[in-house]
C-alpha atoms as a PDB file:
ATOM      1  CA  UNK A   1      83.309 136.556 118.543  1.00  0.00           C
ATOM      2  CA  UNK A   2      85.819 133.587 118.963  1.00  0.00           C
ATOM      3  CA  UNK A   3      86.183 131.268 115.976  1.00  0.00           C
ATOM      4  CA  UNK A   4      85.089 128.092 117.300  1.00  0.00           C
ATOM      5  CA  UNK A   5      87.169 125.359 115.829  1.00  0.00           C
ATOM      6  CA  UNK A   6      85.951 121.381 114.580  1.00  0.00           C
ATOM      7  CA  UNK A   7      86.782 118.974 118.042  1.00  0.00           C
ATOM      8  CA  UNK A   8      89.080 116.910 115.455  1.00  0.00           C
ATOM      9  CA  UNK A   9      91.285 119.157 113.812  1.00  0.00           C
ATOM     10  CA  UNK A  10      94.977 118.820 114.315  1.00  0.00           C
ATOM     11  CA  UNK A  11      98.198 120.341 113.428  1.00  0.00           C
ATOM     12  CA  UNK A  12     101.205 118.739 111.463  1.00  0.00           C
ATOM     13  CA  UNK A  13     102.692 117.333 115.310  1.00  0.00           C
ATOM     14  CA  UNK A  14      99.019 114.851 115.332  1.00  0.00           C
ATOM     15  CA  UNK A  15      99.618 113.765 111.942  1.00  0.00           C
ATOM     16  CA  UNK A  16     102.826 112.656 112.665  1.00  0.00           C
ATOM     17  CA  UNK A  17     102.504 111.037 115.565  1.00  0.00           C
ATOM     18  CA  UNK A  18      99.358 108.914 113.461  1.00  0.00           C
ATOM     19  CA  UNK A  19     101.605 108.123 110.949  1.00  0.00           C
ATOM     20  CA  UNK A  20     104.676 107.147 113.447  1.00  0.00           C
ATOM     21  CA  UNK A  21     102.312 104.870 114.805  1.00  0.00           C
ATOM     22  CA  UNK A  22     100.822 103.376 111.512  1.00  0.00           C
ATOM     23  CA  UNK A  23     104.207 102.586 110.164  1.00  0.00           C
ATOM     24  CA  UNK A  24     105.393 100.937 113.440  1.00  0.00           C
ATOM     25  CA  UNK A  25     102.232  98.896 113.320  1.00  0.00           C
ATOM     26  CA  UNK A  26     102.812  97.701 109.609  1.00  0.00           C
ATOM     27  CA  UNK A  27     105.640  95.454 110.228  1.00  0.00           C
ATOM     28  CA  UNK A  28     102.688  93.135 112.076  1.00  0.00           C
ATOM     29  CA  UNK A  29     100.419  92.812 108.974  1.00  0.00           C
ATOM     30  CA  UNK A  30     100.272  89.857 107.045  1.00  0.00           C
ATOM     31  CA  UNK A  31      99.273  90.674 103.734  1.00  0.00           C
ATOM     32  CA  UNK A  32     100.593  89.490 100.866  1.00  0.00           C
ATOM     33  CA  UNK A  33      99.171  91.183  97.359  1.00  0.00           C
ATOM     34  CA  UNK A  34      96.534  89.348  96.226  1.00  0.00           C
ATOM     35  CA  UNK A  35      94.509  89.917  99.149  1.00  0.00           C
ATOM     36  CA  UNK A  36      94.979  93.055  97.813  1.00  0.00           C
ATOM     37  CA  UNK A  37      94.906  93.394  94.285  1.00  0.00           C
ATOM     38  CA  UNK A  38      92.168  91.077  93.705  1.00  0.00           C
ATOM     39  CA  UNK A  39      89.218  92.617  95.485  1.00  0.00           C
ATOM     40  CA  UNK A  40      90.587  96.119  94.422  1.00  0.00           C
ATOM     41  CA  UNK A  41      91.074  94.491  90.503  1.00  0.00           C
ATOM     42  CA  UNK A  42      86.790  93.676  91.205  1.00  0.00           C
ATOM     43  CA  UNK A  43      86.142  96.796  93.109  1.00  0.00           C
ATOM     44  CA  UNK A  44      87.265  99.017  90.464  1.00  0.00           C
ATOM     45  CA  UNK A  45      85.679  96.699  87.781  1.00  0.00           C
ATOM     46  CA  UNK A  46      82.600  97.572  89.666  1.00  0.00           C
ATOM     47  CA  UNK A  47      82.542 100.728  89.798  1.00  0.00           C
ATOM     48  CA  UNK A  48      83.116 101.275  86.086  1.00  0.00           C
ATOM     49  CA  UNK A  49      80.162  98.902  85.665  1.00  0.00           C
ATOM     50  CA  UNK A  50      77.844 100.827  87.638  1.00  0.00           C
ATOM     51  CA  UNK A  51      79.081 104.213  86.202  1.00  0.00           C
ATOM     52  CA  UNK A  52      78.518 103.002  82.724  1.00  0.00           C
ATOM     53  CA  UNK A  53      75.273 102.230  83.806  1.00  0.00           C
ATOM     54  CA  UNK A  54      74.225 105.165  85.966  1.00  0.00           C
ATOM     55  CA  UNK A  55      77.054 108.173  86.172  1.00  0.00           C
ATOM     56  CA  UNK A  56      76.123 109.225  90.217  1.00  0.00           C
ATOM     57  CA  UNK A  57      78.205 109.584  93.327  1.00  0.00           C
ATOM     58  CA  UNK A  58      75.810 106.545  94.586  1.00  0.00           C
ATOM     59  CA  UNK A  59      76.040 104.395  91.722  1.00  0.00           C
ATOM     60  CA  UNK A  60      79.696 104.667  92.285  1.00  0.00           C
ATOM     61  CA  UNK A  61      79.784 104.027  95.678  1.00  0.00           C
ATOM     62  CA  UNK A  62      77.453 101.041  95.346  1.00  0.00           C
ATOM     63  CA  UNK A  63      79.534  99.287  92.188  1.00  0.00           C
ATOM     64  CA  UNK A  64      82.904  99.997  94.358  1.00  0.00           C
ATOM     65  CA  UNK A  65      81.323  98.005  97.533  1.00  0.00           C
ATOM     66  CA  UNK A  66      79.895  95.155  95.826  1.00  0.00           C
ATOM     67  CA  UNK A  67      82.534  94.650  93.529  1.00  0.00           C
ATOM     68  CA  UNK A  68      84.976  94.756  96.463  1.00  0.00           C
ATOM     69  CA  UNK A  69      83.110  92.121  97.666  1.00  0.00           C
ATOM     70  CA  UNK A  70      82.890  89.949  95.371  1.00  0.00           C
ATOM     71  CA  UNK A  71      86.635  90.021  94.668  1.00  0.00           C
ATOM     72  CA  UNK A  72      86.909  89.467  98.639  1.00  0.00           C
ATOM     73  CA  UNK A  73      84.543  86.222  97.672  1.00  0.00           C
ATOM     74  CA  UNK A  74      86.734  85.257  94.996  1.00  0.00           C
ATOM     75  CA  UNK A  75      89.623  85.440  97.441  1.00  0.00           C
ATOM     76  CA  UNK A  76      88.299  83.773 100.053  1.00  0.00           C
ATOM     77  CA  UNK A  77      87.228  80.966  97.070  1.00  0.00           C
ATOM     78  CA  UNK A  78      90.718  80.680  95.739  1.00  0.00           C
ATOM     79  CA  UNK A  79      92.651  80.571  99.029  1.00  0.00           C
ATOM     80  CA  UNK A  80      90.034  77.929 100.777  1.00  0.00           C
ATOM     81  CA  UNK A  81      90.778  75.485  97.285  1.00  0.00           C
ATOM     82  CA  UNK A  82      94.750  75.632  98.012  1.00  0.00           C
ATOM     83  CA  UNK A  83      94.153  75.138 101.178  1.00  0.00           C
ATOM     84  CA  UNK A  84      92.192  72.004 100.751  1.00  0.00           C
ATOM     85  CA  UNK A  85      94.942  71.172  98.085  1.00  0.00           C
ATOM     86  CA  UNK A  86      97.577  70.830 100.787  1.00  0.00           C
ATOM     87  CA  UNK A  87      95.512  69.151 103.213  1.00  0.00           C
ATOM     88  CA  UNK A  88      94.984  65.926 101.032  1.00  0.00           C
ATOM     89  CA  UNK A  89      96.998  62.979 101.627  1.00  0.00           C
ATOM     90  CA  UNK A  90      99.255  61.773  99.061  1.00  0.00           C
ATOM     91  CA  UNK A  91      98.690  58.089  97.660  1.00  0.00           C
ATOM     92  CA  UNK A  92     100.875  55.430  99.468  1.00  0.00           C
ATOM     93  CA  UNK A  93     103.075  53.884  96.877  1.00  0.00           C
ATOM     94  CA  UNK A  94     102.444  50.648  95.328  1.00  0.00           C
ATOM     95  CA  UNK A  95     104.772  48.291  95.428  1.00  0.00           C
END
């Protein structure tokens, strides 16, 4: 019998053609690393929570996601306040 192979499974040529085109892709992203760091800083805090709590692969999973997005929330919070920051108008001066 013929060993039937998985319909995804590629060589070393289809991994590097993936990660040719990931790195000339990167140049266009506009991250800088709080976007980042902060979710993953909440994500991570998360997950230690919930494995404290409950040591399983879906306690884990759970804590990671929701403490991803609360970081994302606490982005999002932060970067719509220094936005608003720039957008007021200075006083006019008194003379």
């Amino acid at each position: 019998m013929a060993k039937i192979r998985g319909g995804l499974t590629r060589g070393w040529p289809g991994k590097l053609v993936v990660l040719a085109i990931l790195l000339s892709l990167a140049p266009g992203c506009l991250l800088n690393p709080p976007q980042i760091y902060i979710p993953l800083a909440y994500a991570f805090t998360g997950l230690c929570i919930a494995l404290l709590i409950s040591p399983t692969y879906t306690a884990a999973v759970v804590g990671l996601v929701v403490g991803g997005l609360i970081g994302a929330a606490v982005y999002n919070n932060s970067l719509k306040r220094q936005l608003l920051e720039r957008q007021q108008p200075e006083p006019a001066a008194v003379k």
